[in-house]
Protein backbone atom coordinates (compact mmCIF):
# COMPACT_ATOMS: atom_id res chain seq x y z
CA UNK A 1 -4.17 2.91 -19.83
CA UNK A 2 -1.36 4.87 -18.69
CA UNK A 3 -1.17 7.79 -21.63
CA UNK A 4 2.80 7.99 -22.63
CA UNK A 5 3.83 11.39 -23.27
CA UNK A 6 6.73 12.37 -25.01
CA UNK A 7 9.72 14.18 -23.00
CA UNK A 8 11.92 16.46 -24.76
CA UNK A 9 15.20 15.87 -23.62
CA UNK A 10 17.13 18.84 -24.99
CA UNK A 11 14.01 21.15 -24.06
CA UNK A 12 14.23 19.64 -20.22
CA UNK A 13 10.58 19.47 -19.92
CA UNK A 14 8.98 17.37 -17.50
CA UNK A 15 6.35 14.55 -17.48
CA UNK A 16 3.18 14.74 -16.25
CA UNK A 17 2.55 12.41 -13.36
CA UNK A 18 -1.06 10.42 -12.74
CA UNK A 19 -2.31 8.05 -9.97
CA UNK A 20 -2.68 4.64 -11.58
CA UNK A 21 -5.03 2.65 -11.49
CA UNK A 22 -4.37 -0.99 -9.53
CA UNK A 23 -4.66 -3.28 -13.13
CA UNK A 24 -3.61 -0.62 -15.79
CA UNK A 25 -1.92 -1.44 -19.11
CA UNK A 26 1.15 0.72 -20.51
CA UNK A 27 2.74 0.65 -24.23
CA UNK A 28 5.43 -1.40 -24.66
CA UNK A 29 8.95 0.74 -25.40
CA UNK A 30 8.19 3.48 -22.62
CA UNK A 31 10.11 4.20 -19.59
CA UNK A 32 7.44 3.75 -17.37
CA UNK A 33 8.45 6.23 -13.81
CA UNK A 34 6.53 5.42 -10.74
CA UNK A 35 6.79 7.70 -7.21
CA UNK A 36 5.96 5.97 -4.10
CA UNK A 37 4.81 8.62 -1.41
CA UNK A 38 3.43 6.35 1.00
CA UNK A 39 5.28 5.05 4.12
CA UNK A 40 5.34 1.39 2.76
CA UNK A 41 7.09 -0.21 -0.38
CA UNK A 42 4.88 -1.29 -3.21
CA UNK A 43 5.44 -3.36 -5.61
CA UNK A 44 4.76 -2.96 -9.66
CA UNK A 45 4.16 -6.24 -11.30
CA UNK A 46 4.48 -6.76 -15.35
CA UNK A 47 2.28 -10.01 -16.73
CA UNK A 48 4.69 -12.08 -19.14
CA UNK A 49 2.67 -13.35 -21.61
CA UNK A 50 3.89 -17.15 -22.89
CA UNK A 51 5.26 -20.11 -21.80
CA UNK A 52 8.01 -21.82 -21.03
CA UNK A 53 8.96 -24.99 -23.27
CA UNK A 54 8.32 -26.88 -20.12
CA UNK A 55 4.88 -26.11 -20.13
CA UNK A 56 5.06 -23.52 -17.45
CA UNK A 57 4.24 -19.89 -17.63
CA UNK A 58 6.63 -17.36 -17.82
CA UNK A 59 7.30 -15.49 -14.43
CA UNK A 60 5.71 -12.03 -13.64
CA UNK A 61 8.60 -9.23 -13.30
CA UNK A 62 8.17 -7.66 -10.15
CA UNK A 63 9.80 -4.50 -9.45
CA UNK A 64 9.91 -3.13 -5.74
CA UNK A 65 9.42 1.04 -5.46
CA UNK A 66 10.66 1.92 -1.65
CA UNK A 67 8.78 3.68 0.69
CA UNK A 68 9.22 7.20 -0.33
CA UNK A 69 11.59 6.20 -3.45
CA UNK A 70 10.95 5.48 -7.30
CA UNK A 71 11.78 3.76 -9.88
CA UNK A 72 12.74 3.99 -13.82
CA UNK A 73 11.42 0.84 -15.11
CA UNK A 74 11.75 0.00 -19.14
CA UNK A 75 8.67 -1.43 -20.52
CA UNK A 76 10.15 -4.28 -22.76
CA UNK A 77 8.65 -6.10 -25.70
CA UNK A 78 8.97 -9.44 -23.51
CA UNK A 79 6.15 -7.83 -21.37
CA UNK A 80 3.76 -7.21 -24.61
CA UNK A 81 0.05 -9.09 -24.61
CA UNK A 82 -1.32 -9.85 -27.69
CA UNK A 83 -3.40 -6.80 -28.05
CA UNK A 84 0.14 -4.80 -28.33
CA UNK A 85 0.08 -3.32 -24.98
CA UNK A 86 1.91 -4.24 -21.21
CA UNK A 87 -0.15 -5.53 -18.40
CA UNK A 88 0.77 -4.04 -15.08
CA UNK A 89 -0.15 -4.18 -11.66
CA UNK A 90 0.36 -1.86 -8.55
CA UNK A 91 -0.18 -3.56 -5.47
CA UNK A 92 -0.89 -0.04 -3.94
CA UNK A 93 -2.12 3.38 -5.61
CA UNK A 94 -2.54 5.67 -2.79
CA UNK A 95 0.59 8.05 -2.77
CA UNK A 96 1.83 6.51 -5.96
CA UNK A 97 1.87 8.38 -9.27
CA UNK A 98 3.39 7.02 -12.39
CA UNK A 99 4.62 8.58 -16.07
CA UNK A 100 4.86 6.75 -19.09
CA UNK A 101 7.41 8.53 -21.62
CA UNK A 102 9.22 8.21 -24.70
CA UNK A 103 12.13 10.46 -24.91
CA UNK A 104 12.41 12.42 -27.83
């Protein structure tokens, strides 16, 4: 799991950036930040739980992080499993560091 860390916004502290790993899970109601060093664009896939009253499951929520570029993505309760937590998936880790954070 992605640990989320609390940020201080008044204090202008920083958060503390790990590697992720490919299937990795993140708490729901964080702004989850993810850095993209490599030379290639990733993308950063949330598993919507559900279905649709068709019958059909919900889509995935992709996100694309440029090559070289990141991205601020909110964690959203629509994203939430039933143990409480967001699935997501990286589709590359090398270069890539991520920060889960509540602000404060």
């Amino acid at each position: 799991m992605l640990a989320s860390q609390t940020v201080g916004a008044l204090a202008g502290s920083a958060p503390t950036f790990t590697t992720p790993l490919s299937a990795d899970t993140v708490e729901v109601g964080t702004l989850l930040i993810v850095k993209n060093g490599s030379g290639a664009s990733i993308n950063v896939t949330f598993d919507t739980p559900g279905s649709l009253p068709t019958g059909d499951a919900y889509p995935d929520k992709v996100y694309a992080v440029p090559a070289a570029g990141e991205r601020w993505i909110p964690v959203l309760a629509d994203y939430r499993q039933p143990g409480g937590l967001a699935n997501v998936a990286f589709s590359a880790t090398a270069s890539v560091t991520a920060a889960a954070i509540y602000r404060s």
